[in-house]
PDB file of N, CA and C in Angstrom:
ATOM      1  N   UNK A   1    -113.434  72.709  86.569  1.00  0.00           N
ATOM      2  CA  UNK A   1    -113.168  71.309  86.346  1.00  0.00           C
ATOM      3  C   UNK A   1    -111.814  70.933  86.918  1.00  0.00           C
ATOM      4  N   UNK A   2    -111.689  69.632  87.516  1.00  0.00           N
ATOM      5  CA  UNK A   2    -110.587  69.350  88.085  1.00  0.00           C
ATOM      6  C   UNK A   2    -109.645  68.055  87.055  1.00  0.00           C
ATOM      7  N   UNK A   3    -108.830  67.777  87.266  1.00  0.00           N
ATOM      8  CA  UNK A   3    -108.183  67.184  86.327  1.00  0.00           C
ATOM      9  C   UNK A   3    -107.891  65.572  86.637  1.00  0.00           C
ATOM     10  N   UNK A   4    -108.398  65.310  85.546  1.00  0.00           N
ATOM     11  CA  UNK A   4    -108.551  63.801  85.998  1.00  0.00           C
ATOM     12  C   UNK A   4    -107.545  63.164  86.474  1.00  0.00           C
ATOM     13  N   UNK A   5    -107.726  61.739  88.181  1.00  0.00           N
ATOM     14  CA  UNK A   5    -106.315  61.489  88.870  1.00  0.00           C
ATOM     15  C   UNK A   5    -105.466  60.659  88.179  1.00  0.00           C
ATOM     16  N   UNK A   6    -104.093  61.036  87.895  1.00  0.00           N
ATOM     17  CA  UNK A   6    -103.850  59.973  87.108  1.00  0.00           C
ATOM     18  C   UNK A   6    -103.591  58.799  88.499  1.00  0.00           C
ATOM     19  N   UNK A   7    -103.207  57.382  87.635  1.00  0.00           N
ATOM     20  CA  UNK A   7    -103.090  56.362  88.460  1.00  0.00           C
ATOM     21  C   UNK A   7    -101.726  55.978  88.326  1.00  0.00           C
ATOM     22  N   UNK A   8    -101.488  55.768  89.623  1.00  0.00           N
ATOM     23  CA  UNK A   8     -99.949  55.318  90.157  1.00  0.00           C
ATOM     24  C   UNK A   8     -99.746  53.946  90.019  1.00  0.00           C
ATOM     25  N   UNK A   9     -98.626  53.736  89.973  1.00  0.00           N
ATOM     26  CA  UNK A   9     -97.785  52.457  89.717  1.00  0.00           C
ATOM     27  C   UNK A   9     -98.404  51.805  90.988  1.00  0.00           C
ATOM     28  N   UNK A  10     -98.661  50.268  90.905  1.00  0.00           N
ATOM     29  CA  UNK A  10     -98.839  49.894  92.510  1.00  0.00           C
ATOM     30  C   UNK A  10     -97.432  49.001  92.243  1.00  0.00           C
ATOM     31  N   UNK A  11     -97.299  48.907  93.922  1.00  0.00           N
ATOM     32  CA  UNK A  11     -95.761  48.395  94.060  1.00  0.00           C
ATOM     33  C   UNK A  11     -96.084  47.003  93.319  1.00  0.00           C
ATOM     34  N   UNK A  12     -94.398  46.250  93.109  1.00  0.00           N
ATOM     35  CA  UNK A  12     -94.382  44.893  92.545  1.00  0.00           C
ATOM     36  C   UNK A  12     -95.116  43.846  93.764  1.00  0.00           C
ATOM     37  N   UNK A  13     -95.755  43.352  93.252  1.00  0.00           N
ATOM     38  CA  UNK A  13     -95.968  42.047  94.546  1.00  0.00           C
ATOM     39  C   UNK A  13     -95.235  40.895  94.568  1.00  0.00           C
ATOM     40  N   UNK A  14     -95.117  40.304  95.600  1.00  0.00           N
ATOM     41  CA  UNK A  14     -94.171  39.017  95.581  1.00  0.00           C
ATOM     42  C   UNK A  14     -95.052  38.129  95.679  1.00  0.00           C
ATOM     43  N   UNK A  15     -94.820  37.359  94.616  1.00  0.00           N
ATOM     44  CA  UNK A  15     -95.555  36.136  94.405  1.00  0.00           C
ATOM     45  C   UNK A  15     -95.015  34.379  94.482  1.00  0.00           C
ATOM     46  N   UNK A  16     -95.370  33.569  94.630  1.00  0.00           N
ATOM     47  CA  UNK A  16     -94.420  32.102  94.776  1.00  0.00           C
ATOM     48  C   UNK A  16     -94.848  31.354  93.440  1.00  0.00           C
ATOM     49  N   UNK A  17     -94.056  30.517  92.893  1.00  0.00           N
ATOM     50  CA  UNK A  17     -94.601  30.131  92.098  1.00  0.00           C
ATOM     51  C   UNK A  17     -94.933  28.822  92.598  1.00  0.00           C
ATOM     52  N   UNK A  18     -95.981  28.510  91.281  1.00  0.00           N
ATOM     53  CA  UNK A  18     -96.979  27.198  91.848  1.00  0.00           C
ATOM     54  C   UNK A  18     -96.488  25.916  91.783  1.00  0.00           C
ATOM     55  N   UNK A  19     -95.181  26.115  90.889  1.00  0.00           N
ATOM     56  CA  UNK A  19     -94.616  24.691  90.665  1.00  0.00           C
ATOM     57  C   UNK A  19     -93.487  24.416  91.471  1.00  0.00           C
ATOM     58  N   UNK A  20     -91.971  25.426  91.452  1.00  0.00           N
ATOM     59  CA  UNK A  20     -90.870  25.417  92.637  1.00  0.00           C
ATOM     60  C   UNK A  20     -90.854  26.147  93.929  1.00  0.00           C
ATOM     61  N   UNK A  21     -91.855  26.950  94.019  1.00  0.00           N
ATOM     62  CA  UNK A  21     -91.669  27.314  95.408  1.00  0.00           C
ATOM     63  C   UNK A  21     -91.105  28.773  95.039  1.00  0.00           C
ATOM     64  N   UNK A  22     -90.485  29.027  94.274  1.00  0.00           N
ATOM     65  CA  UNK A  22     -89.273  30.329  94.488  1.00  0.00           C
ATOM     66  C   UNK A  22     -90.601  31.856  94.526  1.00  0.00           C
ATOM     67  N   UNK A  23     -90.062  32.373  95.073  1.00  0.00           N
ATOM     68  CA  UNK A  23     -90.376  33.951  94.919  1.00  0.00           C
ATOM     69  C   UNK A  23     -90.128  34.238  93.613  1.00  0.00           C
ATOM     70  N   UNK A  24     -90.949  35.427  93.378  1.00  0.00           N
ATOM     71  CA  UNK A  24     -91.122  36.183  91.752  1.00  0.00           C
ATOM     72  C   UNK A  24     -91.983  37.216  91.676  1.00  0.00           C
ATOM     73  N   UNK A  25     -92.005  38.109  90.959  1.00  0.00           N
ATOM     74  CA  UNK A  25     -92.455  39.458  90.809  1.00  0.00           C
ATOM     75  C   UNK A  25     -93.414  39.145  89.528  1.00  0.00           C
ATOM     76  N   UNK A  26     -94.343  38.644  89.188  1.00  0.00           N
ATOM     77  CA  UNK A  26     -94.808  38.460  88.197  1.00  0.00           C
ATOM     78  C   UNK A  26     -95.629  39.634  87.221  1.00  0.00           C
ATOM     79  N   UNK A  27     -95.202  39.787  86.307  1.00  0.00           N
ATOM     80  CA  UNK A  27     -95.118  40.278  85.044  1.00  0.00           C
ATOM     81  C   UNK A  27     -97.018  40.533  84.755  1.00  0.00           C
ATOM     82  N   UNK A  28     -97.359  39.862  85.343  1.00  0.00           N
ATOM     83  CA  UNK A  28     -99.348  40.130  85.098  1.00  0.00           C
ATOM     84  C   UNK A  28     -99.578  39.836  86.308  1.00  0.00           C
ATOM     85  N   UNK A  29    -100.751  40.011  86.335  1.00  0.00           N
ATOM     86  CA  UNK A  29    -101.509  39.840  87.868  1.00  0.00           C
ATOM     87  C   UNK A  29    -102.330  38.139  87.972  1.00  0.00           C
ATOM     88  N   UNK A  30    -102.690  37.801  86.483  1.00  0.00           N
ATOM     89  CA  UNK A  30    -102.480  36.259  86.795  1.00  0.00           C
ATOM     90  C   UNK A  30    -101.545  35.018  86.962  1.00  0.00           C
ATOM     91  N   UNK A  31    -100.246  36.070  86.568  1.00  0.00           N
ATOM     92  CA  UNK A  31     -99.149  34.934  86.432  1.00  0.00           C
ATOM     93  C   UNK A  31     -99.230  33.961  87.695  1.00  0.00           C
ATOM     94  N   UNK A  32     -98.989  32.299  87.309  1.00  0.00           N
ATOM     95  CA  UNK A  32     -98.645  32.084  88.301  1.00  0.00           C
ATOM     96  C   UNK A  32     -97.486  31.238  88.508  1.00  0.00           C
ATOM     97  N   UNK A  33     -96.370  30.795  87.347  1.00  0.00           N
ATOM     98  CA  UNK A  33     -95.232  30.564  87.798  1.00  0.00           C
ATOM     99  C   UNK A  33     -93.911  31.357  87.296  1.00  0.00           C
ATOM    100  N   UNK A  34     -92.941  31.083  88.183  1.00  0.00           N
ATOM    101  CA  UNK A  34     -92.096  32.166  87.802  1.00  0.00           C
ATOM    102  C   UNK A  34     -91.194  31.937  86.292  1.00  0.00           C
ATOM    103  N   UNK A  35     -91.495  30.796  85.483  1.00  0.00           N
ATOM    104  CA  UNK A  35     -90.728  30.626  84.110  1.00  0.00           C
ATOM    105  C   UNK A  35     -91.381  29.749  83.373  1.00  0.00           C
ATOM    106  N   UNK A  36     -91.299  29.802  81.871  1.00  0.00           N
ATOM    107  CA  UNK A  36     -92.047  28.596  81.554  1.00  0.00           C
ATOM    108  C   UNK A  36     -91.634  27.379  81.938  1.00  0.00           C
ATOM    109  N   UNK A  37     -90.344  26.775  82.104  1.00  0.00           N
ATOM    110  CA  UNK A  37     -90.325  25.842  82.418  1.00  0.00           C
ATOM    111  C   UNK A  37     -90.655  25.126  83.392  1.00  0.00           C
ATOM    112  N   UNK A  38     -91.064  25.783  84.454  1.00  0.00           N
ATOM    113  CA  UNK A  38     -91.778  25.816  85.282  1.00  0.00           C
ATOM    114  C   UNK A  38     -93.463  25.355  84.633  1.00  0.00           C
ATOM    115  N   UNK A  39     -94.070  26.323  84.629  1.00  0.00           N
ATOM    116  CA  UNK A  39     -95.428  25.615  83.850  1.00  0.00           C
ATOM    117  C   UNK A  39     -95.636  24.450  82.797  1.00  0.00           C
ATOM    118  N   UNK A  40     -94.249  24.495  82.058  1.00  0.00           N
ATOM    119  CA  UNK A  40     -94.502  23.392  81.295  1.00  0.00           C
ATOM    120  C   UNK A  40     -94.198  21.818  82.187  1.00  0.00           C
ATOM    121  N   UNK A  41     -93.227  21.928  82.918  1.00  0.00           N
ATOM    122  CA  UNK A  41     -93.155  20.884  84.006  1.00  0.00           C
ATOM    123  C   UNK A  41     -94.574  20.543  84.930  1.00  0.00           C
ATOM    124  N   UNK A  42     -94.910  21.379  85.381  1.00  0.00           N
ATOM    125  CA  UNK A  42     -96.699  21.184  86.097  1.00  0.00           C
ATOM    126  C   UNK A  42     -97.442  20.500  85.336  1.00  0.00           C
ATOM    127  N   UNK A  43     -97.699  21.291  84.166  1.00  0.00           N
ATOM    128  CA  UNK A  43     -98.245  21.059  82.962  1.00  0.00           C
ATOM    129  C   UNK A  43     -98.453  19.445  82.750  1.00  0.00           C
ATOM    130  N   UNK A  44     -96.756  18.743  82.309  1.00  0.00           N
ATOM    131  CA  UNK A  44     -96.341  17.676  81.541  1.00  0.00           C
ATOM    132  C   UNK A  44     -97.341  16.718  83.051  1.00  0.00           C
ATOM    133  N   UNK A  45     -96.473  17.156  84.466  1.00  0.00           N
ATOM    134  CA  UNK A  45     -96.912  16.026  85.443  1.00  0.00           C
ATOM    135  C   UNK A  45     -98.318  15.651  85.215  1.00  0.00           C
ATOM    136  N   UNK A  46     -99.018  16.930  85.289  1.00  0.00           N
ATOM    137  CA  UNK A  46    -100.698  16.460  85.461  1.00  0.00           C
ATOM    138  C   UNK A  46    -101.412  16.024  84.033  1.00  0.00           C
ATOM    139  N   UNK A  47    -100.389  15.941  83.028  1.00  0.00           N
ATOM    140  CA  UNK A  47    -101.583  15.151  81.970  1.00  0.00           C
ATOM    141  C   UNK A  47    -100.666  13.674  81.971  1.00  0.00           C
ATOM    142  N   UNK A  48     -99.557  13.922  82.827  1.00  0.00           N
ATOM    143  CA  UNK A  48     -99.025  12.439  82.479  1.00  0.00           C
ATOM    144  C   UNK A  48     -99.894  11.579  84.145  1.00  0.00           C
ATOM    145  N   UNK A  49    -100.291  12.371  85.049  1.00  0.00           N
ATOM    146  CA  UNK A  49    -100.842  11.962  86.048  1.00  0.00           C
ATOM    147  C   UNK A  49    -102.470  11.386  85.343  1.00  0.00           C
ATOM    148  N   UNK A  50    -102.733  12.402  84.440  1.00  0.00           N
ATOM    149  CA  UNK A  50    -104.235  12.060  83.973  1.00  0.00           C
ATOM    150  C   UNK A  50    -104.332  10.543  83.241  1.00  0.00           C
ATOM    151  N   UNK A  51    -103.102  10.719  82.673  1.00  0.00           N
ATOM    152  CA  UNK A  51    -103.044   9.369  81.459  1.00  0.00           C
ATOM    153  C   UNK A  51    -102.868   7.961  82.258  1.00  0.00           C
ATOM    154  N   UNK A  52    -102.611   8.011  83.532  1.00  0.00           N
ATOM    155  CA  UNK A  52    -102.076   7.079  84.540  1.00  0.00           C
ATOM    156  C   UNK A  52    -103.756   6.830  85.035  1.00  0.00           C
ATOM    157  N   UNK A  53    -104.610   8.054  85.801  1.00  0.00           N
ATOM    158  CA  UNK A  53    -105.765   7.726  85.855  1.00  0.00           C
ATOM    159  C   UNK A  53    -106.730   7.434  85.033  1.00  0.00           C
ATOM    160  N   UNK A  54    -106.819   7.947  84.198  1.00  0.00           N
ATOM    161  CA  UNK A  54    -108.366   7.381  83.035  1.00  0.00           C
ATOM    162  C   UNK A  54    -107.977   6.022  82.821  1.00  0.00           C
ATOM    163  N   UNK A  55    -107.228   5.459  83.242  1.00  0.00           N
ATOM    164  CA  UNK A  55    -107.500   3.581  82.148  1.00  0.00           C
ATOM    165  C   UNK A  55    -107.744   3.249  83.706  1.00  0.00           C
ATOM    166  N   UNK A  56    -107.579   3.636  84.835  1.00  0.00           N
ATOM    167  CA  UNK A  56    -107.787   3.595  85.900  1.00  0.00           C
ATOM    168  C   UNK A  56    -109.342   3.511  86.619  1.00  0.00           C
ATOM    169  N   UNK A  57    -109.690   4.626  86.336  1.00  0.00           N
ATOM    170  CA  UNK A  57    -110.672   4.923  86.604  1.00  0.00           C
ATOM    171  C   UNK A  57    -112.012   4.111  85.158  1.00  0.00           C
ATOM    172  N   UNK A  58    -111.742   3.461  84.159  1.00  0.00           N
ATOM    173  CA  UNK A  58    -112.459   2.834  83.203  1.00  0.00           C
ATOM    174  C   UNK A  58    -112.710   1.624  83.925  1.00  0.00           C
ATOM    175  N   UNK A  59    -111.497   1.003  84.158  1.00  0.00           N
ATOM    176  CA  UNK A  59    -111.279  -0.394  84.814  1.00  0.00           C
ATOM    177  C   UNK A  59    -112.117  -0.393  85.951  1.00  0.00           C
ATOM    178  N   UNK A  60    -112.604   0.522  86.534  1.00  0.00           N
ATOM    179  CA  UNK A  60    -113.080   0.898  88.093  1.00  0.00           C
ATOM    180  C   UNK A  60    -114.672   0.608  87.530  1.00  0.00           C
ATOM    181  N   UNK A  61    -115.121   1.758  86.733  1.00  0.00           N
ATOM    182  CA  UNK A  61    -116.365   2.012  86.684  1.00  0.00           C
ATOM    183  C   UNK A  61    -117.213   1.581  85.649  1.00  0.00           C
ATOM    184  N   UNK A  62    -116.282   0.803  84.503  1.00  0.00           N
ATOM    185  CA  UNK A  62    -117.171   0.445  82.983  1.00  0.00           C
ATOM    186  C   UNK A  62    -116.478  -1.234  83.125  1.00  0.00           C
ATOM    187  N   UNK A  63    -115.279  -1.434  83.329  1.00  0.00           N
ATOM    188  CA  UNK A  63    -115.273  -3.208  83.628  1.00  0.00           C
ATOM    189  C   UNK A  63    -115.459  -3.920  84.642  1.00  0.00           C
ATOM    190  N   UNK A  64    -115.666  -3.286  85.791  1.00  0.00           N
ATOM    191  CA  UNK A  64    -115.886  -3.520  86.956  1.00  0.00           C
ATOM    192  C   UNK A  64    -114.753  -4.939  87.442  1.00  0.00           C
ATOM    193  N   UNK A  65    -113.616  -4.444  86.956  1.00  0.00           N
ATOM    194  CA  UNK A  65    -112.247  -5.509  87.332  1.00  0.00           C
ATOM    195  C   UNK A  65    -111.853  -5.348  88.857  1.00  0.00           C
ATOM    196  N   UNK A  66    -111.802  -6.599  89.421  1.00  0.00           N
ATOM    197  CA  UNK A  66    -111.537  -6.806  90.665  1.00  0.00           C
ATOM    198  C   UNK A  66    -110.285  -5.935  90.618  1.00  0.00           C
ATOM    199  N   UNK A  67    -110.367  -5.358  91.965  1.00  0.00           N
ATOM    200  CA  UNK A  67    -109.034  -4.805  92.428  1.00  0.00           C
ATOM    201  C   UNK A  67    -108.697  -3.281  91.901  1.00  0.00           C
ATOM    202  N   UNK A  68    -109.605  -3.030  90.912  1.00  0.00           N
ATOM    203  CA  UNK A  68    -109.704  -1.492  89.812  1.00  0.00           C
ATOM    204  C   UNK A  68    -109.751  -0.238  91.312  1.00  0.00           C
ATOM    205  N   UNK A  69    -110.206  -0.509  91.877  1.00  0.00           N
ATOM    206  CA  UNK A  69    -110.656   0.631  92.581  1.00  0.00           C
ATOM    207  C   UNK A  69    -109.243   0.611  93.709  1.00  0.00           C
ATOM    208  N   UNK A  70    -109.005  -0.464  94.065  1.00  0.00           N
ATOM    209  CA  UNK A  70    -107.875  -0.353  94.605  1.00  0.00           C
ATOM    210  C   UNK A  70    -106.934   0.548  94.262  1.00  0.00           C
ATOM    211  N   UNK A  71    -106.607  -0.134  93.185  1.00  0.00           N
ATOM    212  CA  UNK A  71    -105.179   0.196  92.166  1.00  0.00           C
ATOM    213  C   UNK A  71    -105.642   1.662  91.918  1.00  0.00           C
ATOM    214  N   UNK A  72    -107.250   2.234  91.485  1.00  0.00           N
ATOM    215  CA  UNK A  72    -107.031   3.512  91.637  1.00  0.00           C
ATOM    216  C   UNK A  72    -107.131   4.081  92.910  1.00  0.00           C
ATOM    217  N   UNK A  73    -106.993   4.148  94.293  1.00  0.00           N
ATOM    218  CA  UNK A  73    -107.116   4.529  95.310  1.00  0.00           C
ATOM    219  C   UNK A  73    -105.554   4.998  95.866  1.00  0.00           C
ATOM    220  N   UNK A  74    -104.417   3.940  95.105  1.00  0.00           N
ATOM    221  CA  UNK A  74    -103.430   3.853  95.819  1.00  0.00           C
ATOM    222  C   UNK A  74    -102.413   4.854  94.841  1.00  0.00           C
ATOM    223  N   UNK A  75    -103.292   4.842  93.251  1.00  0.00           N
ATOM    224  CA  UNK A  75    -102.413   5.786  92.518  1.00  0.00           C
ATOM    225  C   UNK A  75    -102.888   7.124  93.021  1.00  0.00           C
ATOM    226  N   UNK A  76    -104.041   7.408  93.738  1.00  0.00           N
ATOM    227  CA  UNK A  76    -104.502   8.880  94.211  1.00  0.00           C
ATOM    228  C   UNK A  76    -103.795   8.796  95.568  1.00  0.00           C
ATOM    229  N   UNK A  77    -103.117   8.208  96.532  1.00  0.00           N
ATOM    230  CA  UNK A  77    -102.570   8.228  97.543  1.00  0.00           C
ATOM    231  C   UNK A  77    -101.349   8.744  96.829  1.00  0.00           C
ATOM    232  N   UNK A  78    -100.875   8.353  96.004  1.00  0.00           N
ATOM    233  CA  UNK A  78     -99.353   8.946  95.436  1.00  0.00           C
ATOM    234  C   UNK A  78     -99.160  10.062  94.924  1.00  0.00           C
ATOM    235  N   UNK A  79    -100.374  11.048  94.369  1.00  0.00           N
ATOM    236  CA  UNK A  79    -100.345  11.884  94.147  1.00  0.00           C
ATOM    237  C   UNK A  79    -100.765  13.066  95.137  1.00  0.00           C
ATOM    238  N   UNK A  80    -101.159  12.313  95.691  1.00  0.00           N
ATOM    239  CA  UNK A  80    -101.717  13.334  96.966  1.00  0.00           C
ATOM    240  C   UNK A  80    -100.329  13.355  97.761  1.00  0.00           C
ATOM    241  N   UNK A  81     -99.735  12.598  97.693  1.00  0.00           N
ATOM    242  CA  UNK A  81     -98.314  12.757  99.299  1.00  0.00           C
ATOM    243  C   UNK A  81     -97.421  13.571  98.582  1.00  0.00           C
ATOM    244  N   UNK A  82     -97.156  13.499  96.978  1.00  0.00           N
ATOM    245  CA  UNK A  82     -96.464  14.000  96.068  1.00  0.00           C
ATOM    246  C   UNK A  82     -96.829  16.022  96.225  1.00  0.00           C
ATOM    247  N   UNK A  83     -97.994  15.889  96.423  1.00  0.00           N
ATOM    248  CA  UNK A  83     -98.753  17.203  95.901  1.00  0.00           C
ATOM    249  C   UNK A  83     -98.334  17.581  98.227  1.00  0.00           C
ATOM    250  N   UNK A  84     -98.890  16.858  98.846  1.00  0.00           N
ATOM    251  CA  UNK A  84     -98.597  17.636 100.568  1.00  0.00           C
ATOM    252  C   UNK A  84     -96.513  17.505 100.190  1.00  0.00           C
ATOM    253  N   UNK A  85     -96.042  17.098  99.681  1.00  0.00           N
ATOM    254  CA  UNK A  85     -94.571  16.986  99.785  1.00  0.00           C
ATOM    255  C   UNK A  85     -94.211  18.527  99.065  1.00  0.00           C
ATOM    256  N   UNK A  86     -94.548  18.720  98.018  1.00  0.00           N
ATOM    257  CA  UNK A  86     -94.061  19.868  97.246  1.00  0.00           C
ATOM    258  C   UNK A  86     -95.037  20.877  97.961  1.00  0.00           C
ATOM    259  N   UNK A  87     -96.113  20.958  98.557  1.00  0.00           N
ATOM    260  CA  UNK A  87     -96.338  22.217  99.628  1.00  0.00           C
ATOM    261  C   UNK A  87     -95.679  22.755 100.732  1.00  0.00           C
ATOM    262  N   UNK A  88     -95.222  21.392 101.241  1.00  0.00           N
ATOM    263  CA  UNK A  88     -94.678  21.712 102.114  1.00  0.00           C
ATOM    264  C   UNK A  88     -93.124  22.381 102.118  1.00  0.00           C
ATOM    265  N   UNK A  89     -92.701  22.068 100.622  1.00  0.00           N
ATOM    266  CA  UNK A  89     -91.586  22.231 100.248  1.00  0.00           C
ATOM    267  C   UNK A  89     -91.467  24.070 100.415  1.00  0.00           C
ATOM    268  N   UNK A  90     -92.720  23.827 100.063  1.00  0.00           N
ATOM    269  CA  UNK A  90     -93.155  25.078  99.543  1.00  0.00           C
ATOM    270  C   UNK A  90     -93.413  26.351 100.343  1.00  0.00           C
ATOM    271  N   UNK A  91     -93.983  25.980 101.584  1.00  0.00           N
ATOM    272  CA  UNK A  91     -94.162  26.731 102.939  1.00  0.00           C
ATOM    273  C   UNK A  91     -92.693  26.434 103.543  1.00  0.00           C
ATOM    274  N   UNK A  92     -91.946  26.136 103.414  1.00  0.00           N
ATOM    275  CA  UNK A  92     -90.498  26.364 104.046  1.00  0.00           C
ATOM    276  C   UNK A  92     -89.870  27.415 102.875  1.00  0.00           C
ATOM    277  N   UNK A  93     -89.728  27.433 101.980  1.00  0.00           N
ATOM    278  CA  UNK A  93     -89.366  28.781 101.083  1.00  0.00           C
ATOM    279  C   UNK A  93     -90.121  29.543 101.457  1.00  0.00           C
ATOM    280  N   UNK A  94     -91.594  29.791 101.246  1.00  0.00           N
ATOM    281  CA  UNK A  94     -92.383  31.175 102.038  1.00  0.00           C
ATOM    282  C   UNK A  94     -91.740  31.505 103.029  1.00  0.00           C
ATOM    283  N   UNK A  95     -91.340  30.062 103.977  1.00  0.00           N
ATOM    284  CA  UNK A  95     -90.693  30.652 105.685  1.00  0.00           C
ATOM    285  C   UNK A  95     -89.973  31.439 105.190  1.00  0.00           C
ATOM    286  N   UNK A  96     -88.691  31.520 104.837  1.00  0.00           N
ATOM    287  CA  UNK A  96     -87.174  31.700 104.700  1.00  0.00           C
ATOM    288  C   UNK A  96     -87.567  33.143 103.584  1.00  0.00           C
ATOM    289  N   UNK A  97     -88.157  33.166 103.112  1.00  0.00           N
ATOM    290  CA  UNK A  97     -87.923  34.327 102.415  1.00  0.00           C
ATOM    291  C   UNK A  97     -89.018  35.546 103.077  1.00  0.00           C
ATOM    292  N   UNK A  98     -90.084  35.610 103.805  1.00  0.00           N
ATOM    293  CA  UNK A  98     -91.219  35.801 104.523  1.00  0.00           C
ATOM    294  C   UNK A  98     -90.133  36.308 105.801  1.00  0.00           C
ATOM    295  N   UNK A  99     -89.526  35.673 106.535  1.00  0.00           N
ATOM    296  CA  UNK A  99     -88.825  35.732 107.832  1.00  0.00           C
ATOM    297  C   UNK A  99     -87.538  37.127 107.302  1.00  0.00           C
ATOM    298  N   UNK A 100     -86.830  36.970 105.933  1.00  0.00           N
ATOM    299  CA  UNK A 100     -85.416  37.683 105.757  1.00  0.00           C
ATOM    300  C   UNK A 100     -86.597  38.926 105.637  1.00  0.00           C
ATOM    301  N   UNK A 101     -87.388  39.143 104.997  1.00  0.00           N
ATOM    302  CA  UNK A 101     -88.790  40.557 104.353  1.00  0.00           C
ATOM    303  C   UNK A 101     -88.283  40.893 105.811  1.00  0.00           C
ATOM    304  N   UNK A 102     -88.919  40.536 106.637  1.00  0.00           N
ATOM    305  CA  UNK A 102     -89.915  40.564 107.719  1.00  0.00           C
ATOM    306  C   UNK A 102     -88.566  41.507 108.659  1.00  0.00           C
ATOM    307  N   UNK A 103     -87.544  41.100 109.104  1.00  0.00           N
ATOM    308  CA  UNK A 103     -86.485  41.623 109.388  1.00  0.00           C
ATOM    309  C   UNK A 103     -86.267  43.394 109.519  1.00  0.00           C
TER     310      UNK A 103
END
């Protein structure tokens, strides 16, 4: 009989977090930001983003108020440039820390 393999450490991975951008070694393999305050900030935006859409989206589809669909079209344009702004923020930290690795 041979002896069972034990299992090795796998190296730390570098991970970004989902809300600032920064590099982080995360602590589980689902983590995905590097602090809570971090998640709780994501967190706060998208239910305060939600609370902005649902009276939005009511006005659109159950009162059928002139202009509803507008007004929600232009609050999803703001979140969308908001959301390509902080990616992009975001792929320039990957650069810069990706490029010093890479060295």
């Amino acid at each position: 009989m041979t002896a069972p393999l034990a299992r090795l450490p796998r190296p730390p991975r570098l991970a970004y977090c989902r809300e600032c951008g920064q590099p982080f070694y995360p602590r589980r393999h689902d983590q995905a930001f590097c602090v809570d305050a971090c998640r709780r900030k994501r967190n706060d935006r998208e239910r305060s983003q939600g609370r902005t859409a649902l009276p939005l989206i009511l006005a659109w589809r159950l009162e059928r108020k002139p202009g509803a669909l507008g007004a929600l079209t232009r609050f999803a344009d703001e979140v969308a440039d908001g959301e390509r702004k902080r990616r992009r923020e975001h792929a320039a930290i990957r650069e810069q820390v990706e490029g010093r690795v890479g060295r």
